[in-house]
N, C-alpha and C. Protein backbone atom coordinates (compact mmCIF):
# COMPACT_ATOMS: atom_id res chain seq x y z
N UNK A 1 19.46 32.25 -51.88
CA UNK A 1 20.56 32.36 -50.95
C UNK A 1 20.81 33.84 -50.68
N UNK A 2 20.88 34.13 -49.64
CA UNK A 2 20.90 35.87 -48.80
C UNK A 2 22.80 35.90 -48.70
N UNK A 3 23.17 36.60 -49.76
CA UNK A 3 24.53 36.64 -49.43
C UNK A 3 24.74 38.15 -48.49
N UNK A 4 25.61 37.97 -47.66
CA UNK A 4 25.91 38.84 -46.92
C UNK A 4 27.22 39.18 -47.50
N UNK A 5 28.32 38.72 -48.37
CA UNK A 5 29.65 39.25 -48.58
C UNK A 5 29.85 38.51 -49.65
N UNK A 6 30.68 38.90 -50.65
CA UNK A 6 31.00 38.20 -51.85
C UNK A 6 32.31 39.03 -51.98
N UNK A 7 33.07 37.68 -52.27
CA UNK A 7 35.06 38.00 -52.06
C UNK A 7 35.89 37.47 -53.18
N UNK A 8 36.47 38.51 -53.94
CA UNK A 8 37.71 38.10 -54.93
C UNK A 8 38.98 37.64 -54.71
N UNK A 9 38.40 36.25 -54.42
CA UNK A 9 40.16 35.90 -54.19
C UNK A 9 41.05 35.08 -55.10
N UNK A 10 41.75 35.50 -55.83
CA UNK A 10 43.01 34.68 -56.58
C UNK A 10 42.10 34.43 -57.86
N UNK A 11 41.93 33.90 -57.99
CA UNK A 11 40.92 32.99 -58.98
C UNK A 11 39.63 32.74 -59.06
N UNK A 12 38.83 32.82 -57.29
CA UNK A 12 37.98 32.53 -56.79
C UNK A 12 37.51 33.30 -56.68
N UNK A 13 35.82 33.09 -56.57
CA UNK A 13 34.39 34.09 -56.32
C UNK A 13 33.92 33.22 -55.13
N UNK A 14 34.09 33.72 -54.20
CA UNK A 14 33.80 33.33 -52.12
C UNK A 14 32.52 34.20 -52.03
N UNK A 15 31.65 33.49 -52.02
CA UNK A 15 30.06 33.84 -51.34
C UNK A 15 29.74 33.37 -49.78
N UNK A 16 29.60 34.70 -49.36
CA UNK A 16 29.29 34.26 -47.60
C UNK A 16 27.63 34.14 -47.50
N UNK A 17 26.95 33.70 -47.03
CA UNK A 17 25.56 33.73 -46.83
C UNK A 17 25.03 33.25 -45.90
N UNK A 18 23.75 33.71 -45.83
CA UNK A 18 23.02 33.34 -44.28
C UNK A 18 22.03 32.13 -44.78
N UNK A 19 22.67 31.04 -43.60
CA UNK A 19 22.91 29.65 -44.05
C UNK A 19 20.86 29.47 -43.78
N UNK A 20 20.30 28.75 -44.47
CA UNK A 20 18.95 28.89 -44.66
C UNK A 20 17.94 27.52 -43.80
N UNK A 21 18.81 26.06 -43.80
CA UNK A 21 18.80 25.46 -42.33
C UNK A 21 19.45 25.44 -41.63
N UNK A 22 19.86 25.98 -41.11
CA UNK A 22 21.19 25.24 -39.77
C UNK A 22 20.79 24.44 -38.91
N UNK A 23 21.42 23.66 -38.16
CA UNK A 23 21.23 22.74 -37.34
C UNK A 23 21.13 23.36 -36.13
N UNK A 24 20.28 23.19 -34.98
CA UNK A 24 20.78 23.85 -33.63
C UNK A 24 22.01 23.68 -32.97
N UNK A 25 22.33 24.15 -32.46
CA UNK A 25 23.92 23.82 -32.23
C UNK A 25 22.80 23.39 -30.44
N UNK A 26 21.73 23.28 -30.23
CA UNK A 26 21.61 22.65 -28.75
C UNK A 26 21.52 21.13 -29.17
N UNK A 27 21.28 20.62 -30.42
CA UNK A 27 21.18 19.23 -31.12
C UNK A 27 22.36 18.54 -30.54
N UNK A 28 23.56 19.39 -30.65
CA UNK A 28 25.14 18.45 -30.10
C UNK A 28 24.73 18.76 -28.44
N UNK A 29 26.35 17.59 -28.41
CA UNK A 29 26.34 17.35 -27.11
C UNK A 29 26.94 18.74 -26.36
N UNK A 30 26.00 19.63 -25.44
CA UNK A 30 26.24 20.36 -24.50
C UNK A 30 26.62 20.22 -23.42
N UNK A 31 27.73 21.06 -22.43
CA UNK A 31 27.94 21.15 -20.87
C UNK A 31 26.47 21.38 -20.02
N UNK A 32 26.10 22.50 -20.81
CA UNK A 32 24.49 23.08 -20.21
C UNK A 32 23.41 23.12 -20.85
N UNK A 33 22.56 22.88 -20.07
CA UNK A 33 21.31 22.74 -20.15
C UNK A 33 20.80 23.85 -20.04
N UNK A 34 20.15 24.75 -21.22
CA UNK A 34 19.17 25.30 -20.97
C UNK A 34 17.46 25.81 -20.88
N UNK A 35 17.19 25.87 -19.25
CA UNK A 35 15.56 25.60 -18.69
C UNK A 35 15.47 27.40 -19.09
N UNK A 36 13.76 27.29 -19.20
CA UNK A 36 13.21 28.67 -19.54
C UNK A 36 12.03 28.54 -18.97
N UNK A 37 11.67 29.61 -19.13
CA UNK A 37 9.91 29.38 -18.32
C UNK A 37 8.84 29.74 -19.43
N UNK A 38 9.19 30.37 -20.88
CA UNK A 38 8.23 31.39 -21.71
C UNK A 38 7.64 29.72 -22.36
N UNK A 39 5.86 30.50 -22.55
CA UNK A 39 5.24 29.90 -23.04
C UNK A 39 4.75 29.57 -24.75
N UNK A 40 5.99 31.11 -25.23
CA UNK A 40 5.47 31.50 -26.74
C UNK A 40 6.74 31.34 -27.43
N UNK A 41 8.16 31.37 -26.46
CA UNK A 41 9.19 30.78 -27.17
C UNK A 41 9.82 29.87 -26.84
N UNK A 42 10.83 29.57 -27.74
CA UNK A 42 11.71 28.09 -27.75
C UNK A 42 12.61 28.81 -26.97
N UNK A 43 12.64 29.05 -25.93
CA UNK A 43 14.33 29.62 -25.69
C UNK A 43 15.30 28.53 -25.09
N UNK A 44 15.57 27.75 -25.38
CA UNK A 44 16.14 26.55 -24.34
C UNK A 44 16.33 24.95 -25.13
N UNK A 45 16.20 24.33 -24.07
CA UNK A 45 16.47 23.09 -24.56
C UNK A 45 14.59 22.76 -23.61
N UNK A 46 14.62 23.18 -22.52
CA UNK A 46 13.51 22.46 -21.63
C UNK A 46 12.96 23.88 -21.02
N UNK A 47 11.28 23.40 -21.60
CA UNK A 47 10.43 24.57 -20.84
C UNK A 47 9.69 23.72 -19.06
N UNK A 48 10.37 25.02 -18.39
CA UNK A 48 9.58 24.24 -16.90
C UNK A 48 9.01 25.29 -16.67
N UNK A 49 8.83 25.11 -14.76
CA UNK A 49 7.86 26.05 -14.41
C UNK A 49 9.19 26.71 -13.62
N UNK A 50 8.96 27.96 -13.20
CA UNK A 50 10.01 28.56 -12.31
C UNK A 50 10.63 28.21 -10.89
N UNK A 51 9.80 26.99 -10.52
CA UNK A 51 10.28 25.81 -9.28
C UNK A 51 11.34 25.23 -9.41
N UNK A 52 10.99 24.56 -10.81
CA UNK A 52 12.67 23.98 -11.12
C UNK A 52 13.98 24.58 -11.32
N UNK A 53 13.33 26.02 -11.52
CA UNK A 53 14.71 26.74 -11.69
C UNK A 53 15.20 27.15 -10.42
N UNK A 54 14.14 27.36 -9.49
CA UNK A 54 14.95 27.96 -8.22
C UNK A 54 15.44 26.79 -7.59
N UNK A 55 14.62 25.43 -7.47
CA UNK A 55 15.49 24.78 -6.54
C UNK A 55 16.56 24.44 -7.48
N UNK A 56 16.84 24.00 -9.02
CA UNK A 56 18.92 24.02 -9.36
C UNK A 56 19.40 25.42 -8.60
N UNK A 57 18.91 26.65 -8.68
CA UNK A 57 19.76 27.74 -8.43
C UNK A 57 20.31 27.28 -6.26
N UNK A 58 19.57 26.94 -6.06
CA UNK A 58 19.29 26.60 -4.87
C UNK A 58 20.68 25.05 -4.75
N UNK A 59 20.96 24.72 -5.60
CA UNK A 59 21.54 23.75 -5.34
C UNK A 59 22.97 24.08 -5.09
N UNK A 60 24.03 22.91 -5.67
CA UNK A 60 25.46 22.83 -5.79
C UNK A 60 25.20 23.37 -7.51
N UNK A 61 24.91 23.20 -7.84
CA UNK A 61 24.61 23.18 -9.56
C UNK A 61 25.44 24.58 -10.02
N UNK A 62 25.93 24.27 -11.05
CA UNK A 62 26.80 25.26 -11.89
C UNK A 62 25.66 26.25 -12.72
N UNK A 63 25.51 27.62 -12.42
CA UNK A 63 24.57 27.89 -13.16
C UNK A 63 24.68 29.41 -13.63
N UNK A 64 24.25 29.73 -14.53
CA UNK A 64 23.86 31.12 -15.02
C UNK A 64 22.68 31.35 -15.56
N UNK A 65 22.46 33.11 -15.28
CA UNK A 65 20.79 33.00 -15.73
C UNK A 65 21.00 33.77 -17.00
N UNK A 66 19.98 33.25 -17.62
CA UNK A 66 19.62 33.84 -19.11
C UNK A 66 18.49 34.76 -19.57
N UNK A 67 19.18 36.10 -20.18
CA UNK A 67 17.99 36.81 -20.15
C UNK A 67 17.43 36.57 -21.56
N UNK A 68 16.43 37.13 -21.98
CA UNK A 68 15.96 37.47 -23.16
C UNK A 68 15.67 38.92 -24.02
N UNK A 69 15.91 39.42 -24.77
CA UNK A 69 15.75 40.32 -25.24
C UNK A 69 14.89 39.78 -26.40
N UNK A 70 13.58 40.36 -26.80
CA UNK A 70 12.36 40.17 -27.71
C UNK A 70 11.34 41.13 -28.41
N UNK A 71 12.12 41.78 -29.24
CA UNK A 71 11.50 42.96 -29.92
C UNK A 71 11.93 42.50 -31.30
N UNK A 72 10.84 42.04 -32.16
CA UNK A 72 11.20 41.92 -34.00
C UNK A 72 12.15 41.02 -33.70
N UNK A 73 12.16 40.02 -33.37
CA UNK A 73 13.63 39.36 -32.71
C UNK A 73 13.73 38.99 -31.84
N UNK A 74 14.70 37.77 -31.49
CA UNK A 74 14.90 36.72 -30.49
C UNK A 74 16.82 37.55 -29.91
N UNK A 75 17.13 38.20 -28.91
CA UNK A 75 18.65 38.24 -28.34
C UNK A 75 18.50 37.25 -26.89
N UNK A 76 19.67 36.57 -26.76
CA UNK A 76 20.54 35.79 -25.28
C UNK A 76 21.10 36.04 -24.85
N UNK A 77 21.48 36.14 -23.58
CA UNK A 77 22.63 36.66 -23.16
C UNK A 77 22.84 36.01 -21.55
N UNK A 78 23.72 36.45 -21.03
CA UNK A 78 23.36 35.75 -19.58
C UNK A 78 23.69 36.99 -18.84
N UNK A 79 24.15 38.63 -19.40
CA UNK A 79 24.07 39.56 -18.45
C UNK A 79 22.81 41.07 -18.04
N UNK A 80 22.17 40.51 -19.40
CA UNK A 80 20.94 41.35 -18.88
C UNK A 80 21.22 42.16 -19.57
N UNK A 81 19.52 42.82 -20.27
CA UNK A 81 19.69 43.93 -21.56
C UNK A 81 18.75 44.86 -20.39
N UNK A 82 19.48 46.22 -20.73
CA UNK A 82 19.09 47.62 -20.29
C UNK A 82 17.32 47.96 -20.63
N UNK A 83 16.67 47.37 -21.53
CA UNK A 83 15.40 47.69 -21.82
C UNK A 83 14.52 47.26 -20.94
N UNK A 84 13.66 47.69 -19.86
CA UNK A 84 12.52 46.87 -19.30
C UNK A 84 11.65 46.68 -19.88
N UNK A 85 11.09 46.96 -20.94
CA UNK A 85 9.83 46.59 -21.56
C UNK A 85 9.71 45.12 -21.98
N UNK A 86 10.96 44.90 -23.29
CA UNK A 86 11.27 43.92 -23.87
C UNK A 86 12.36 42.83 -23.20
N UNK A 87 12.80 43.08 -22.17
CA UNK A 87 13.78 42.20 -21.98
C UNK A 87 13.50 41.16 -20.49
N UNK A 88 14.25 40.43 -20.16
CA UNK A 88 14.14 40.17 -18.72
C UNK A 88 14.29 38.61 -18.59
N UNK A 89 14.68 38.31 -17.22
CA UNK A 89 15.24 37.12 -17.46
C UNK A 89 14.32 36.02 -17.76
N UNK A 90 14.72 35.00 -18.51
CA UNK A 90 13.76 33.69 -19.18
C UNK A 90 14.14 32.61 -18.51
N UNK A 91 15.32 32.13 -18.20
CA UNK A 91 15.76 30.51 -17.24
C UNK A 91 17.07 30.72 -17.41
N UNK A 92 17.60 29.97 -17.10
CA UNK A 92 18.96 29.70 -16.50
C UNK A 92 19.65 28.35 -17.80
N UNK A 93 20.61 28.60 -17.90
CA UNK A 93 21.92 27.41 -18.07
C UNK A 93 22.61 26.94 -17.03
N UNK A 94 22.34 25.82 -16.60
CA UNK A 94 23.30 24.96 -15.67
C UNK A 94 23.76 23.93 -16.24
N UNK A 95 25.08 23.30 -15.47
CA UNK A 95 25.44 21.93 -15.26
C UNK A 95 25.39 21.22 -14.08
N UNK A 96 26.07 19.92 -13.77
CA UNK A 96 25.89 19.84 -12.63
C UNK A 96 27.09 19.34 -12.59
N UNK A 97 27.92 18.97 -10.90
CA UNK A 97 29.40 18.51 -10.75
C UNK A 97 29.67 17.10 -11.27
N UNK A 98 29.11 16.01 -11.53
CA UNK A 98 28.98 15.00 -11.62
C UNK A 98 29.09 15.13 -13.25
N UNK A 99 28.92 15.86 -14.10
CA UNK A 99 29.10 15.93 -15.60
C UNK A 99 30.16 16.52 -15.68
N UNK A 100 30.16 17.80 -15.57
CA UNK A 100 31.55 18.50 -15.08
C UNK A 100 33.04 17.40 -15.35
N UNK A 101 32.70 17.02 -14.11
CA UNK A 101 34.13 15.97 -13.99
C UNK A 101 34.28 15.01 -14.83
N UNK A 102 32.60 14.34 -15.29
CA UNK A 102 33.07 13.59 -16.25
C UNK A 102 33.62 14.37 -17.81
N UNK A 103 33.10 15.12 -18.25
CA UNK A 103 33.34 15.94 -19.50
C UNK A 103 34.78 16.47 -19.32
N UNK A 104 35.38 16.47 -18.25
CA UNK A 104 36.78 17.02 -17.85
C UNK A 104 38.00 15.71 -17.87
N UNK A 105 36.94 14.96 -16.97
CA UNK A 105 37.95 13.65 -16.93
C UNK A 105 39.10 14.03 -15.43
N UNK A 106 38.36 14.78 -14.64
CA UNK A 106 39.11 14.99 -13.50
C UNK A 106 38.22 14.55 -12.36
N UNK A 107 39.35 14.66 -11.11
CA UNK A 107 38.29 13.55 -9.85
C UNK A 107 37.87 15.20 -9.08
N UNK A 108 38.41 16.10 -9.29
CA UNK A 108 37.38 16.91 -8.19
C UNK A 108 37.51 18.48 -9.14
N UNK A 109 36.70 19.50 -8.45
CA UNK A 109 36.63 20.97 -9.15
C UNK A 109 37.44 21.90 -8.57
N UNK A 110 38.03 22.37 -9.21
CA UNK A 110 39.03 23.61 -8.76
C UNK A 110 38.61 24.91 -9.35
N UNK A 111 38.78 26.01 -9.24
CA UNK A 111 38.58 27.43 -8.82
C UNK A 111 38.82 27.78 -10.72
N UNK A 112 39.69 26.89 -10.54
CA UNK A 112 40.11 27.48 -12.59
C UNK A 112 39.05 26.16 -13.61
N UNK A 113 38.71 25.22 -13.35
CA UNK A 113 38.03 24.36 -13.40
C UNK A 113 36.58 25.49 -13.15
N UNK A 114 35.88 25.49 -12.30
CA UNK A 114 34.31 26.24 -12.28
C UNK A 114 34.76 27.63 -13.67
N UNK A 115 35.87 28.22 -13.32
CA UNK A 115 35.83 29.29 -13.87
C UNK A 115 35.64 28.83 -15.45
N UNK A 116 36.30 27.98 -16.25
CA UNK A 116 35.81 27.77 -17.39
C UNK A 116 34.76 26.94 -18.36
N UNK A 117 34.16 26.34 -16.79
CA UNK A 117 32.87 25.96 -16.62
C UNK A 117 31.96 26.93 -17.32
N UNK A 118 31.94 28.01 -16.74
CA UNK A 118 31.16 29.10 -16.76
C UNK A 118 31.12 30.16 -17.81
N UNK A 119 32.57 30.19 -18.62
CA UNK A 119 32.84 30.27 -19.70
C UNK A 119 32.03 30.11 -20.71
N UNK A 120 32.39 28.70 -20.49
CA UNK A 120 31.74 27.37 -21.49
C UNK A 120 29.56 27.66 -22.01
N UNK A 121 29.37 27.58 -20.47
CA UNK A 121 28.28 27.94 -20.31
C UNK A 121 27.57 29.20 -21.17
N UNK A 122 28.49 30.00 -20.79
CA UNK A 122 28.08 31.89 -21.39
C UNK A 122 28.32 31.74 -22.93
N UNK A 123 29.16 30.93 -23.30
CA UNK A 123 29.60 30.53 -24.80
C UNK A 123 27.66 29.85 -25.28
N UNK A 124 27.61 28.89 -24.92
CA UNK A 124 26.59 28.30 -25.52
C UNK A 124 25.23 29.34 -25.36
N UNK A 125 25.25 30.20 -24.50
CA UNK A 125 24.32 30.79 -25.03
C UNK A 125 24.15 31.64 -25.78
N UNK A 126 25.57 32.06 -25.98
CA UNK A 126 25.63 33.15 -27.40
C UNK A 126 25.65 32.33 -27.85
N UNK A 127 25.70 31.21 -28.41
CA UNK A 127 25.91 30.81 -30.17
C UNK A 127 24.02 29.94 -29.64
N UNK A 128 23.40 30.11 -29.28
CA UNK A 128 22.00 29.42 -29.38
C UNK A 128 21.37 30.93 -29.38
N UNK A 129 22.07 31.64 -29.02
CA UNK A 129 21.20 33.20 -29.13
C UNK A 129 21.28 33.33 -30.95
N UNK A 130 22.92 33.71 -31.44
CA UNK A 130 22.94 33.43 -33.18
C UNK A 130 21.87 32.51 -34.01
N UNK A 131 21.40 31.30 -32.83
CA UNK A 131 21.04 30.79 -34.16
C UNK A 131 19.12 31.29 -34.02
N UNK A 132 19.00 31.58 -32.96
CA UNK A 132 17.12 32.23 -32.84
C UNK A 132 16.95 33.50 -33.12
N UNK A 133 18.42 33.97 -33.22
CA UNK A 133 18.14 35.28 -34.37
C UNK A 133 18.87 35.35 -35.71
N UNK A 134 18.88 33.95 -36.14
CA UNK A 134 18.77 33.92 -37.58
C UNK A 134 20.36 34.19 -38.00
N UNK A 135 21.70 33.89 -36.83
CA UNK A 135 22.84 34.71 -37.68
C UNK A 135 23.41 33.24 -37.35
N UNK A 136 23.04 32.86 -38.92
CA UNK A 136 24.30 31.20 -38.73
C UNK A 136 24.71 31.86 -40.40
N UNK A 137 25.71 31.20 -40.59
CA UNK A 137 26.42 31.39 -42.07
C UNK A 137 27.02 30.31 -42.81
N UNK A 138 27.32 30.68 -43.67
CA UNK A 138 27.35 29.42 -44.56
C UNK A 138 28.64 30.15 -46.25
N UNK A 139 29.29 29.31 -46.88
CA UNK A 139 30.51 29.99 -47.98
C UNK A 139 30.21 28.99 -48.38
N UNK A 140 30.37 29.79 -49.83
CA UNK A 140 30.31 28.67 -51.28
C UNK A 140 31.62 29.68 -52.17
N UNK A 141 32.36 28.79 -52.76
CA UNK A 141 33.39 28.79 -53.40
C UNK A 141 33.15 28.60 -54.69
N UNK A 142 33.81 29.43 -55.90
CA UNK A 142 33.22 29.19 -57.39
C UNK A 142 34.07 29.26 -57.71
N UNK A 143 34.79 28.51 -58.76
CA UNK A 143 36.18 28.72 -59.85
C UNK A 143 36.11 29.80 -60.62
N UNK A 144 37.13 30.28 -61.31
CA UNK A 144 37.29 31.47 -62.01
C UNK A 144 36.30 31.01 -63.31
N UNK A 145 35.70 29.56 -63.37
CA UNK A 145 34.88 29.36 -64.90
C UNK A 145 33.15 29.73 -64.51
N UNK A 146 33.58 30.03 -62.99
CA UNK A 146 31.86 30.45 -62.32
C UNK A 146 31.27 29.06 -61.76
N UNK A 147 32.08 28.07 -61.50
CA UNK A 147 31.61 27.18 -61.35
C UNK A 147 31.57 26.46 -59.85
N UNK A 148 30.70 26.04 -59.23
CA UNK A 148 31.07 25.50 -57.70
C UNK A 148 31.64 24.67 -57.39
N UNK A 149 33.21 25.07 -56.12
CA UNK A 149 33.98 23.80 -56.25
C UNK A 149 33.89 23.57 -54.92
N UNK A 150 33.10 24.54 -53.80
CA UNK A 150 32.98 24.00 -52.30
C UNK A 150 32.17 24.71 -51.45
N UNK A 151 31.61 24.17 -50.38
CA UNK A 151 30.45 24.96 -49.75
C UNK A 151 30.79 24.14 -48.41
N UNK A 152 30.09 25.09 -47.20
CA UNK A 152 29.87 24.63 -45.78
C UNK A 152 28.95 25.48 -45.21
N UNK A 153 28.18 24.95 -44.51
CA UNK A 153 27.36 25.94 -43.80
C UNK A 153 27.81 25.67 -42.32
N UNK A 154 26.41 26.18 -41.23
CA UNK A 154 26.41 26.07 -39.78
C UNK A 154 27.36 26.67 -38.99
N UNK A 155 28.13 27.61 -39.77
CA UNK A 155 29.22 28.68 -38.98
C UNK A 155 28.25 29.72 -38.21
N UNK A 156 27.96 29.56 -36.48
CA UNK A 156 27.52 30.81 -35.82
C UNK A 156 28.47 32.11 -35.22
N UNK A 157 29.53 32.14 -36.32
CA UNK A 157 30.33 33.35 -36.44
C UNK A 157 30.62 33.69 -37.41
N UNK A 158 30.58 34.56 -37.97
CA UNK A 158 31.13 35.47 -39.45
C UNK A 158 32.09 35.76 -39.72
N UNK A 159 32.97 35.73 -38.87
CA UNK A 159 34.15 36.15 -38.89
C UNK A 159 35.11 34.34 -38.82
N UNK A 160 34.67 33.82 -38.25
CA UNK A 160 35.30 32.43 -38.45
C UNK A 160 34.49 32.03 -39.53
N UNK A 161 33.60 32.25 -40.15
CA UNK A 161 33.10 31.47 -41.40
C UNK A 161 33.84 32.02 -42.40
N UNK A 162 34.56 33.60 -42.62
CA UNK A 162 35.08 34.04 -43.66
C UNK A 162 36.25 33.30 -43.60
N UNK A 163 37.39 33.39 -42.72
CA UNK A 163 37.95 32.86 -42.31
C UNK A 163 38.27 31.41 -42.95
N UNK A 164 37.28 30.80 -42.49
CA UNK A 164 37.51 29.40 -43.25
C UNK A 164 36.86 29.32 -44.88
N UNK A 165 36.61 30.11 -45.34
CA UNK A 165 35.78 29.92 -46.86
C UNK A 165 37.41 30.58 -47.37
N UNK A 166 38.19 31.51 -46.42
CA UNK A 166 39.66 32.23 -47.34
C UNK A 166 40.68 30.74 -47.46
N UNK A 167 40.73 30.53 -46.50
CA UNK A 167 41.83 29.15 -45.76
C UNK A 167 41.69 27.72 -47.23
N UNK A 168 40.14 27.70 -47.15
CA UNK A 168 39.88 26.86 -48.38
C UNK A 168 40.00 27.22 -49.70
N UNK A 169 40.00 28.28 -49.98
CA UNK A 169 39.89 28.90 -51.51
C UNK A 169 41.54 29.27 -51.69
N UNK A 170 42.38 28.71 -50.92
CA UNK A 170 43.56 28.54 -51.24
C UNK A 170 44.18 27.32 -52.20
């Protein structure tokens, strides 16, 4: 186990660590879908050819594009890294209106509606970016006798995984 932080609290010995399976967080149910075009990585949910991406971009379709950054390492993002060598865009995250509304539970789209659409969207690809570069986390809890009284993994934030390993060791 790769601990990244180890915390004295009250009684308790709080071990943070970098969780060693995690689950993909593209496994749950997503708003977006994300298409890629690379032949050597997973970046996505679905590898196509760059047709499919232009005609969704081409559509009504809710979409953002996703770049890649790939040096010793997998980065996501949907605004584009400054390096030309290593970086550049890979596919897109979309939805479409017809999910939208259903995942909302509303009959049409409004202006604040797309806007946290898109949110939503930019969210999932940072936390699928965390997990292809290896930053998911995981807390284990030990009694003052050294002994283990609780653990969780699949946190793709560090700061909400400490967070909840303090909240519990109460």
């Amino acid at each position: 186990m790769n601990a990244v932080e180890e915390i004295k609290f009250k009684d308790k010995h709080i071990l943070i660590y970098i969780d060693p399976d995690p689950q993909s967080p593209r496994d749950d149910d997503n708003l977006g879908t994300i298409l890629y075009t690379s032949y050597r990585y997973t970046l996505g949910d679905k590898r196509v050819d760059i047709n499919e991406i232009e005609d969704i971009t081409k559509s009504k379709a809710l979409w953002l594009p996703v770049y890649a950054y790939i040096h010793s390492g997998i980065v996501l993002n949907t605004t584009g890294f400054s390096c030309r060598w290593d970086s550049g865009q890979c596919g897109i995250i979309y939805t479409d209106r017809d999910k939208v509304l259903s995942w909302f539970r509303r009959k049409k789209m409004s202006a604040e509606l797309k806007a946290q659409v898109m949110q939503i969207l930019n969210f999932e690809v940072e936390e699928f970016s965390s997990y292809v570069s290896g930053e998911c986390y995981g807390w284990q809890i030990f009694g003052g006798d050294g002994s283990p009284e609780d653990s969780c993994g699949g946190y793709y934030d560090f700061d909400y995984c400490k967070s909840e390993a303090l909240a519990q060791a109460v």
